[in-house]
C-alpha atoms as a PDB file:
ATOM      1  CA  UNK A   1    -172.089 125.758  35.706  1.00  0.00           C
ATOM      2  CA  UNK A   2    -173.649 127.361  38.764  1.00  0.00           C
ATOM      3  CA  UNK A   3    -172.431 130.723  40.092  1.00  0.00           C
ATOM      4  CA  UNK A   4    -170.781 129.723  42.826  1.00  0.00           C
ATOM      5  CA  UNK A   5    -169.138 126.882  40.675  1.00  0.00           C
ATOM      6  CA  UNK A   6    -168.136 129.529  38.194  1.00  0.00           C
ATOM      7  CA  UNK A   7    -166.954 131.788  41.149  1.00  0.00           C
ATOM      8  CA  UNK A   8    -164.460 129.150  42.386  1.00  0.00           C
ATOM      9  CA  UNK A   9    -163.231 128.920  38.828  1.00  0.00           C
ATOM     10  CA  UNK A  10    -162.243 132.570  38.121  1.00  0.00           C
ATOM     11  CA  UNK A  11    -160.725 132.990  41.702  1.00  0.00           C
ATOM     12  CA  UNK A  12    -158.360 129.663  40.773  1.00  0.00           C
ATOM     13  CA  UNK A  13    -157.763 131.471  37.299  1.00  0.00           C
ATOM     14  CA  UNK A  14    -156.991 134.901  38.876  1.00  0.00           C
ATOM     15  CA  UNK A  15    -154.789 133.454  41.501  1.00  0.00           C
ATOM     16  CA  UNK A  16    -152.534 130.883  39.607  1.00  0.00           C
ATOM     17  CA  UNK A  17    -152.007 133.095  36.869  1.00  0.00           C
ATOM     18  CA  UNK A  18    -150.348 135.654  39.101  1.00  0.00           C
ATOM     19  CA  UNK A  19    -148.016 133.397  40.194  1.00  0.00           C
ATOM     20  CA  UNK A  20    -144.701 134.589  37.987  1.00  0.00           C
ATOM     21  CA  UNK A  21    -142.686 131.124  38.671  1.00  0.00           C
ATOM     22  CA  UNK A  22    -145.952 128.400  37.773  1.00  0.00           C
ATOM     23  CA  UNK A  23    -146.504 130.902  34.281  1.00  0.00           C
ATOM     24  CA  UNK A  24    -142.634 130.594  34.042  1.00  0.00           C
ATOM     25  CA  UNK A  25    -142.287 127.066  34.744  1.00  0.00           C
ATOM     26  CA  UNK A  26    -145.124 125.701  32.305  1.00  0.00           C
ATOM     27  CA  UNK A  27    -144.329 127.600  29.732  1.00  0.00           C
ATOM     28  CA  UNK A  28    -141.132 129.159  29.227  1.00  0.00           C
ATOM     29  CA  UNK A  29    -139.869 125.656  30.213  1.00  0.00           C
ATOM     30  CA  UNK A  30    -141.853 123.443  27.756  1.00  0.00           C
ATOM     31  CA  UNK A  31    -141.014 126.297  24.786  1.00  0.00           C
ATOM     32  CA  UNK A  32    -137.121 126.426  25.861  1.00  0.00           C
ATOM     33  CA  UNK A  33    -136.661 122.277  26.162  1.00  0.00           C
ATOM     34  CA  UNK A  34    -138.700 122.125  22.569  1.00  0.00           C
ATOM     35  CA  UNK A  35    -136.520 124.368  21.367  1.00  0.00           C
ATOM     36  CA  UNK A  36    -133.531 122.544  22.548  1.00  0.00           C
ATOM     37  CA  UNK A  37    -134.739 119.093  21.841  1.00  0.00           C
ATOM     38  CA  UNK A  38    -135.503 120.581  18.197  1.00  0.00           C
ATOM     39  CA  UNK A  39    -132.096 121.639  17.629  1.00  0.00           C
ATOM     40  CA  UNK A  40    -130.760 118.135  19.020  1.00  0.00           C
ATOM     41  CA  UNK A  41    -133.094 115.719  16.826  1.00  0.00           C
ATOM     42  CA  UNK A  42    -135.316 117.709  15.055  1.00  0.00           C
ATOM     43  CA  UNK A  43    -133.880 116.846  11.837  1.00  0.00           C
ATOM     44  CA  UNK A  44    -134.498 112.898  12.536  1.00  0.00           C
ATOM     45  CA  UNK A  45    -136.634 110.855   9.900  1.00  0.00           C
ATOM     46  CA  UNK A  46    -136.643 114.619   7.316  1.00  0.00           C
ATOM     47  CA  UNK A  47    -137.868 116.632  10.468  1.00  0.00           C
ATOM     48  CA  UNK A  48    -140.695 114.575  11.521  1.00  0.00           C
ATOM     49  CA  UNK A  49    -139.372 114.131  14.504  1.00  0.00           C
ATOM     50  CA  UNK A  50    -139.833 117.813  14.813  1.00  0.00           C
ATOM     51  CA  UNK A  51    -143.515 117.300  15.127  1.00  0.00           C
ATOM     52  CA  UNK A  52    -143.089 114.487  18.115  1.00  0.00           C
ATOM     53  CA  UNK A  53    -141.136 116.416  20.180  1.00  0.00           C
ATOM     54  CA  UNK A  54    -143.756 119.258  19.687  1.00  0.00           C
ATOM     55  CA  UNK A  55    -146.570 117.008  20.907  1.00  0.00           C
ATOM     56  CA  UNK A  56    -144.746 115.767  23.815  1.00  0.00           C
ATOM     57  CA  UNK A  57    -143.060 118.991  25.177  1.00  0.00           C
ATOM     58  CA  UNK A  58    -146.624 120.787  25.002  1.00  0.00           C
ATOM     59  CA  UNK A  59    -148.061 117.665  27.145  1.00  0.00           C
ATOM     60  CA  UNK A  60    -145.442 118.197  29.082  1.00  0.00           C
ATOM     61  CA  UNK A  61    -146.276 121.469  29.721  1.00  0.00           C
ATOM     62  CA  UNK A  62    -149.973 121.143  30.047  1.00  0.00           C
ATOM     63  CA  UNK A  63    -149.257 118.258  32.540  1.00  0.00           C
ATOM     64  CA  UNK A  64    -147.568 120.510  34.621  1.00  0.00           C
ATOM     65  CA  UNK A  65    -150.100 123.532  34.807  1.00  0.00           C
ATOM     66  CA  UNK A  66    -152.929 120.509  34.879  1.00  0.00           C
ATOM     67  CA  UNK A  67    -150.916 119.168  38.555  1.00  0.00           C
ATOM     68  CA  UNK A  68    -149.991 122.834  39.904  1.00  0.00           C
ATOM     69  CA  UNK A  69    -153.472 123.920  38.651  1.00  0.00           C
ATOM     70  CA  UNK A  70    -155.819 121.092  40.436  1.00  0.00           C
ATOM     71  CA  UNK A  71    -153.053 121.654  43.778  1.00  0.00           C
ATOM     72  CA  UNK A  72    -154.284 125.287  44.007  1.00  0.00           C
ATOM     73  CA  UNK A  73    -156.721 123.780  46.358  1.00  0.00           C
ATOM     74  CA  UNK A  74    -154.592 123.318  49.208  1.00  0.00           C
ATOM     75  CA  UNK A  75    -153.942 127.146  49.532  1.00  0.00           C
ATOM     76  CA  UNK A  76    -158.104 127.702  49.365  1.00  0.00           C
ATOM     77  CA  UNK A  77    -158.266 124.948  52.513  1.00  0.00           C
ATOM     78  CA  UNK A  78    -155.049 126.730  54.140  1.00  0.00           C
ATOM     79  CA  UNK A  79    -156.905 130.115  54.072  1.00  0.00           C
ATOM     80  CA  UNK A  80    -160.318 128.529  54.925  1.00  0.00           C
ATOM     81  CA  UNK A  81    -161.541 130.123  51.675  1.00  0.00           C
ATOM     82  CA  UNK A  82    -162.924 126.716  50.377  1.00  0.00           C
ATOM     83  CA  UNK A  83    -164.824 126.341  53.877  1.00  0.00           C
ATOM     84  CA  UNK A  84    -166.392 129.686  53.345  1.00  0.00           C
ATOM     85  CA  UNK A  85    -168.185 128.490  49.907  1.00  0.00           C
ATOM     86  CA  UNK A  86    -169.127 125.267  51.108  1.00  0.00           C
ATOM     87  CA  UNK A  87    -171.091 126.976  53.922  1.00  0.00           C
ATOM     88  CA  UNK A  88    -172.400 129.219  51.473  1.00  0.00           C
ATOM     89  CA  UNK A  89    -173.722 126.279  49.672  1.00  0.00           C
ATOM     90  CA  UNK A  90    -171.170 124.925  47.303  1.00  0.00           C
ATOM     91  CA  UNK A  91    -171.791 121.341  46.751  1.00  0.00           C
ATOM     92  CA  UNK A  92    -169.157 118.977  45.409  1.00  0.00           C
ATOM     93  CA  UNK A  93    -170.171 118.807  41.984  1.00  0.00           C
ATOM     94  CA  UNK A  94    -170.057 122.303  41.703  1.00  0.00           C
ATOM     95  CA  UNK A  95    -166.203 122.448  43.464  1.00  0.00           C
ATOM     96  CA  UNK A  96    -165.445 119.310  40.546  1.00  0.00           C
ATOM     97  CA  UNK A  97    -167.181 121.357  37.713  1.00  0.00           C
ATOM     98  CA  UNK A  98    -165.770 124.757  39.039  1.00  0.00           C
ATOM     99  CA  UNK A  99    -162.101 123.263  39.713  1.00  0.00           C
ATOM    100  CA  UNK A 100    -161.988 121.495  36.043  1.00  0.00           C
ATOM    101  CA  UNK A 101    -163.414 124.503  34.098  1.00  0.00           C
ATOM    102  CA  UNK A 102    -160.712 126.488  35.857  1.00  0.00           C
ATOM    103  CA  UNK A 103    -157.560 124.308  35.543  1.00  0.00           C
ATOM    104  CA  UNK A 104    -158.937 123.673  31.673  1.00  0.00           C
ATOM    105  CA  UNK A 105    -158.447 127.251  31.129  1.00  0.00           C
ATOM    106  CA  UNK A 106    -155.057 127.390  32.925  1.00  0.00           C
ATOM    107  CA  UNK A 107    -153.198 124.454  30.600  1.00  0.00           C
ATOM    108  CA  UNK A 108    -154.106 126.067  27.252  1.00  0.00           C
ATOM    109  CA  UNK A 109    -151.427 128.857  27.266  1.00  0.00           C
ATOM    110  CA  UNK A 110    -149.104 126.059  27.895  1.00  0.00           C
ATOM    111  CA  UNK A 111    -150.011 124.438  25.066  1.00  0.00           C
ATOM    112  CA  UNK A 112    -150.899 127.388  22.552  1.00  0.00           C
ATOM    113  CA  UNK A 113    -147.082 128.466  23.149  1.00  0.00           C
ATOM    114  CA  UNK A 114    -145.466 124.872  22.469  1.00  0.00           C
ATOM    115  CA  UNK A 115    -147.309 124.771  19.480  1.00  0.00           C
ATOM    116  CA  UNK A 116    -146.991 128.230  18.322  1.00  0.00           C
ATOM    117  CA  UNK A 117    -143.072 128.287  18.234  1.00  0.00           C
ATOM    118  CA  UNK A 118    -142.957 124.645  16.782  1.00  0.00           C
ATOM    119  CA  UNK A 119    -145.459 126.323  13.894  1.00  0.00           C
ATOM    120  CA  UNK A 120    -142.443 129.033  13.396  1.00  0.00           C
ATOM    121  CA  UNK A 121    -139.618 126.217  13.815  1.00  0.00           C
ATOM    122  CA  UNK A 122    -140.718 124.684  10.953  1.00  0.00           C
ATOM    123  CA  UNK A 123    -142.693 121.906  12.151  1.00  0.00           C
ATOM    124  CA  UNK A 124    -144.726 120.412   8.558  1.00  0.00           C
ATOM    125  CA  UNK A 125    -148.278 120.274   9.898  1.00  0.00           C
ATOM    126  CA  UNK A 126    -151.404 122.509   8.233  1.00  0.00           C
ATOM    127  CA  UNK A 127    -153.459 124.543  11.363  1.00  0.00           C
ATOM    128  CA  UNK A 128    -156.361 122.550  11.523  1.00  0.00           C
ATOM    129  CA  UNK A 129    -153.958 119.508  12.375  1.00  0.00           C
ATOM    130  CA  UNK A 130    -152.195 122.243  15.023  1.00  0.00           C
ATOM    131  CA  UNK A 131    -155.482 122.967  16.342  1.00  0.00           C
ATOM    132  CA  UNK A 132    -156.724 119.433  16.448  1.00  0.00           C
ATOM    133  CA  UNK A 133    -153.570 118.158  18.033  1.00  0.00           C
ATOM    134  CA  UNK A 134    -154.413 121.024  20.513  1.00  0.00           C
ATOM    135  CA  UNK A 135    -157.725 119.868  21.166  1.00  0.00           C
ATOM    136  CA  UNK A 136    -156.530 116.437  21.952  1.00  0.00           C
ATOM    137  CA  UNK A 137    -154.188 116.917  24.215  1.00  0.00           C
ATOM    138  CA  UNK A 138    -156.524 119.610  25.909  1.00  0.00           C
ATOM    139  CA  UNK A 139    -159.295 116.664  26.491  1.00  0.00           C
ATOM    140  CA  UNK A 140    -156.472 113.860  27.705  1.00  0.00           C
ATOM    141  CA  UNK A 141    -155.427 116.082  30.011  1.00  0.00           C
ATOM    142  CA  UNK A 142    -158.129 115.663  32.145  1.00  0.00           C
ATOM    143  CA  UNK A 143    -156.731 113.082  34.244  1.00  0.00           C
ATOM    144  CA  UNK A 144    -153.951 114.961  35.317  1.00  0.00           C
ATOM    145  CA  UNK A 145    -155.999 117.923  36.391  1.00  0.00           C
ATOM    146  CA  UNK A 146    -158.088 115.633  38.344  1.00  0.00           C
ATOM    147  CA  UNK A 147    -154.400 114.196  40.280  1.00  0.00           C
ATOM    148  CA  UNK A 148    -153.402 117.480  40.957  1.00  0.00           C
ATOM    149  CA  UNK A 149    -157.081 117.989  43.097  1.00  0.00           C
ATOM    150  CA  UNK A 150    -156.149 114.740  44.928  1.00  0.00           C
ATOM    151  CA  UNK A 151    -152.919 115.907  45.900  1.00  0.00           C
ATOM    152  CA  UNK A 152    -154.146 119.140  46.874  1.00  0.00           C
ATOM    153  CA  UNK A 153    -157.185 117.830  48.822  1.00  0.00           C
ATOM    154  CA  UNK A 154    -155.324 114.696  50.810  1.00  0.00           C
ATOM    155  CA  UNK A 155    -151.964 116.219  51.319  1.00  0.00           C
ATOM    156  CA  UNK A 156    -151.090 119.291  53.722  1.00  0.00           C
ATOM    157  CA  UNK A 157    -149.008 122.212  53.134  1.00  0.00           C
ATOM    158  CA  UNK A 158    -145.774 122.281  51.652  1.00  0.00           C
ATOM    159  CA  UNK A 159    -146.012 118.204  50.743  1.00  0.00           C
ATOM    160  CA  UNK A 160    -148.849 118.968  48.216  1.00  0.00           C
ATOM    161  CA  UNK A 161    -146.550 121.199  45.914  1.00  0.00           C
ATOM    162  CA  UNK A 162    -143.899 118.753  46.305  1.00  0.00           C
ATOM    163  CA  UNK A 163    -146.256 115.921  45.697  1.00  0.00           C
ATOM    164  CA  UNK A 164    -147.528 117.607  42.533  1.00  0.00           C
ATOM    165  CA  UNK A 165    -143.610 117.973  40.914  1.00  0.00           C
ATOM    166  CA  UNK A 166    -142.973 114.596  41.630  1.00  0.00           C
ATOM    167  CA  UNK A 167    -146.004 112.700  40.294  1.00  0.00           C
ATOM    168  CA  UNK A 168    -145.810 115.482  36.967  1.00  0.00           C
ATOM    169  CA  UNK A 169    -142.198 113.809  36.778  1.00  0.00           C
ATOM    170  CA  UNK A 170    -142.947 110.334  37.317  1.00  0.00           C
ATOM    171  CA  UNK A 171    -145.844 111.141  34.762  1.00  0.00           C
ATOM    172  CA  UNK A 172    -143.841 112.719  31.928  1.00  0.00           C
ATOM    173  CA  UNK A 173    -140.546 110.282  32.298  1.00  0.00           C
ATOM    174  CA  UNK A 174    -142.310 106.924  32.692  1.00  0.00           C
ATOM    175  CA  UNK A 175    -145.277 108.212  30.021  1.00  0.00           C
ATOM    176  CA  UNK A 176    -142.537 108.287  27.290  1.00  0.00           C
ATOM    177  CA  UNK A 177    -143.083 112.505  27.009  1.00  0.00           C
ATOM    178  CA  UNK A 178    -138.758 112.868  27.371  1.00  0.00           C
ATOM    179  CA  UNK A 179    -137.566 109.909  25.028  1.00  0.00           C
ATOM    180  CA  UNK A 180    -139.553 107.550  23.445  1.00  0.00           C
ATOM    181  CA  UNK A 181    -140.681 104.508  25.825  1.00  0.00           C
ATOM    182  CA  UNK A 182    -138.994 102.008  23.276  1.00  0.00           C
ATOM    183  CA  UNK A 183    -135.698 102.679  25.484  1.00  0.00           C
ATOM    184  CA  UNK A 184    -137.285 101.752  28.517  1.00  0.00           C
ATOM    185  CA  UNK A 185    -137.050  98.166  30.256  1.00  0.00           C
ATOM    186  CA  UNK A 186    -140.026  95.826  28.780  1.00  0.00           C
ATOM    187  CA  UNK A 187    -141.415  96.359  32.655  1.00  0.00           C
ATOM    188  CA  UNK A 188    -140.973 100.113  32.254  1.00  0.00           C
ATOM    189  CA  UNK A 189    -142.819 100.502  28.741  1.00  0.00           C
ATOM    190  CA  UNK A 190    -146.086  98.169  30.339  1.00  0.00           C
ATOM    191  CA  UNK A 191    -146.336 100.181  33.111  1.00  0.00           C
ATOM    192  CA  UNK A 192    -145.859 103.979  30.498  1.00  0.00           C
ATOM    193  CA  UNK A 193    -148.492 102.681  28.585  1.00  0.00           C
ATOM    194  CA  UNK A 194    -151.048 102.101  31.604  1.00  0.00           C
ATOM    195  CA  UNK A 195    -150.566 105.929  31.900  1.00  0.00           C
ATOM    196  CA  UNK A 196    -152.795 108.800  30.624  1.00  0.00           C
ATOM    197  CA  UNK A 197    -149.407 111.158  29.463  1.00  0.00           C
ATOM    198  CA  UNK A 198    -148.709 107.849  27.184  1.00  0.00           C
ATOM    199  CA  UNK A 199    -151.588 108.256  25.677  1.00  0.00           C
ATOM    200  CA  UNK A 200    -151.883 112.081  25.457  1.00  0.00           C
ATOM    201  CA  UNK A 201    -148.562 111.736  23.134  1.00  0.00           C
ATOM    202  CA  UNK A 202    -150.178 109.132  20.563  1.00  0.00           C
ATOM    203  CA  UNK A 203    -153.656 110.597  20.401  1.00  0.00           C
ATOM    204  CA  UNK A 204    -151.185 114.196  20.043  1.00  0.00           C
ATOM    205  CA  UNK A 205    -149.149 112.256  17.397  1.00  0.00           C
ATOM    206  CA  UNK A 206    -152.030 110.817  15.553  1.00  0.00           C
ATOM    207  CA  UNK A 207    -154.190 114.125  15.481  1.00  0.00           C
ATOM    208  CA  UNK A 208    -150.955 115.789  13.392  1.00  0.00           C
ATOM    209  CA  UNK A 209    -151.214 112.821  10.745  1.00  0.00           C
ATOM    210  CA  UNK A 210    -149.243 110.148  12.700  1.00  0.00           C
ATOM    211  CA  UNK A 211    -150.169 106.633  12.914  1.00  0.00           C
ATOM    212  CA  UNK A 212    -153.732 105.996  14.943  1.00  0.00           C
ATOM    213  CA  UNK A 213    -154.004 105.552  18.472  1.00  0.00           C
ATOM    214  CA  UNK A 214    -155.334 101.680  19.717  1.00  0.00           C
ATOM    215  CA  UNK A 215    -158.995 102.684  21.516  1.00  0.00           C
ATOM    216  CA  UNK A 216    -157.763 100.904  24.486  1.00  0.00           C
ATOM    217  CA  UNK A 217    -156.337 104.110  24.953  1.00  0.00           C
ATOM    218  CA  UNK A 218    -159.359 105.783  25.476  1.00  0.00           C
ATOM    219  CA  UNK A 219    -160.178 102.791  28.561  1.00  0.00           C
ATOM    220  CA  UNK A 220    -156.912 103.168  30.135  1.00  0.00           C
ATOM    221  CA  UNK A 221    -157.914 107.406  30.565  1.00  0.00           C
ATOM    222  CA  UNK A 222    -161.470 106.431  31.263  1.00  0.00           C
ATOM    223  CA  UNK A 223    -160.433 104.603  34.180  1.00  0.00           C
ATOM    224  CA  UNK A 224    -157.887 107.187  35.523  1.00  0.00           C
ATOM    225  CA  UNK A 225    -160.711 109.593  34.839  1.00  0.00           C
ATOM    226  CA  UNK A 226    -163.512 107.737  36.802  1.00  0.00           C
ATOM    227  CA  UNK A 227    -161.446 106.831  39.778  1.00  0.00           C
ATOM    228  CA  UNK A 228    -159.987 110.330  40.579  1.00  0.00           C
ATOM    229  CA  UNK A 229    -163.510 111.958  40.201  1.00  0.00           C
ATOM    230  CA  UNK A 230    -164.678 109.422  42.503  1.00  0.00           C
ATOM    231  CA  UNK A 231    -161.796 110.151  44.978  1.00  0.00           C
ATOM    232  CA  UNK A 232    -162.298 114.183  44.420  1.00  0.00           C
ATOM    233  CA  UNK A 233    -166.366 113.778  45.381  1.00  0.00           C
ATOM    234  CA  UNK A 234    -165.625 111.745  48.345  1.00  0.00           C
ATOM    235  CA  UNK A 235    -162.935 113.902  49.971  1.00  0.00           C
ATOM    236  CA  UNK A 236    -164.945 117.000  49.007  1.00  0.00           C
ATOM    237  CA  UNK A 237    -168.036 115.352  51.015  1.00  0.00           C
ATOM    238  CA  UNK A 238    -165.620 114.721  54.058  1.00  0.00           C
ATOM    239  CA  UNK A 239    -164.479 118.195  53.995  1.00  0.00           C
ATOM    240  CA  UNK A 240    -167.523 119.570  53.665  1.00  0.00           C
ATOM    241  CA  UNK A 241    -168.779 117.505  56.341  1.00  0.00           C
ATOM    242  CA  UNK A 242    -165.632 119.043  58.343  1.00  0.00           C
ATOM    243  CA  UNK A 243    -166.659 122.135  57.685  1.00  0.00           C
ATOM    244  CA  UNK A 244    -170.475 121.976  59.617  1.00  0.00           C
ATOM    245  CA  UNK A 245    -169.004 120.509  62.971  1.00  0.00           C
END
């Protein structure tokens, strides 16, 4: 990572984390609906449901720090603070590398708590398969990191943070992260599983001893993946190109 790429990062570390309602809202959130979920179900198939809920409510969490994270952006363009490092030379790679690194950093308290207070709930699962499961979800969140950038980059004010708690919505409901997909409409459960957060909950599942994951999975995020950092490049090339007339 260059310095100006790892410049960008800590500034989008330093700012999101002071902001009391995102550390609130993607974590205390995730940790409270775990908790209630646990209560509700928990005790389902001798408390391995436990363990599911676990996974999903700390991709759930992750997804939304990944969105609010990568949507940071919009404030740097508001403030022209973005402008002033791509005169001083930072290329779009560097904003990509810079922007991921920091919004990587952001999600893992989210998860780290989810999985910490299903560890002391009683959730049956040694800590290498905790920290695996971790891992996991860490990596497949990548897409949604990359979403929240798109939002922040092609949307203006106010509509990007409302943009970003919709699509983490649509994200979490239709990827089966609330109640298993099975409930959904046949239509419903195609579309969940030609999502990344559908994925992030099996490869999560599978990591704590669960049954394994099909590889199309891995396909399915590689295309999300490829697409958005395509989209990200090009609208950081037209901003910067903003930026020198």
């Amino acid at each position: 990572m260059t310095s100006r790429a790892a410049a960008y990062a800590y500034h989008s570390i330093r700012i999101t984390l002071h902001q009391v309602p995102f550390v609130v809202f993607t974590i205390a959130l995730p940790v409270g609906m775990y908790l209630l979920f646990s209560m509700m179900f928990g005790d389902m198939g001798e408390g391995a449901a436990r363990a599911g809920i676990m996974v999903n409510m700390a991709a759930y969490g992750g997804l939304g720090a990944a969105v609010t994270a990568g949507a940071q952006i919009q404030e740097d363009l508001r403030t022209g603070f973005l402008r002033q490092l791509m005169v001083a030379g930072l290329t779009p790679r560097g904003f990509l590398i810079g922007s991921l690194a920091a919004a990587s950093a952001i999600v893992l308290p989210a998860l780290v708590a989810v999985f910490l207070t299903g560890a002391v709930t009683g959730v049956d699962a040694t800590p290498g398969r905790m920290i695996a499961a971790i891992g996991v979800l860490w990596a497949g969140l990548l897409p949604a990191i990359l979403i929240g950038l798109v939002l922040g980059m092609f949307l203006r004010g106010s509509a990007a943070s409302a943009g970003s708690v919709v699509v983490m919505m649509l994200m979490a409901i239709a990827g089966g992260l609330w109640m298993p997909l099975e409930m959904f409409p046949g239509w419903m459960q195609s579309l969940g599983q030609g999502l990344p957060t559908f994925w992030m909950s099996r490869w999560g599942a599978w990591a704590l001893g669960g049954p394994q994951a099909p590889a199309i999975g891995l396909l399915v995020v590689g295309i999300w993946v490829a697409a958005l950092a395509l989209t990200v490049l090009l609208g950081m090339r037209r901003s910067r190109g903003g930026s020198r007339r």
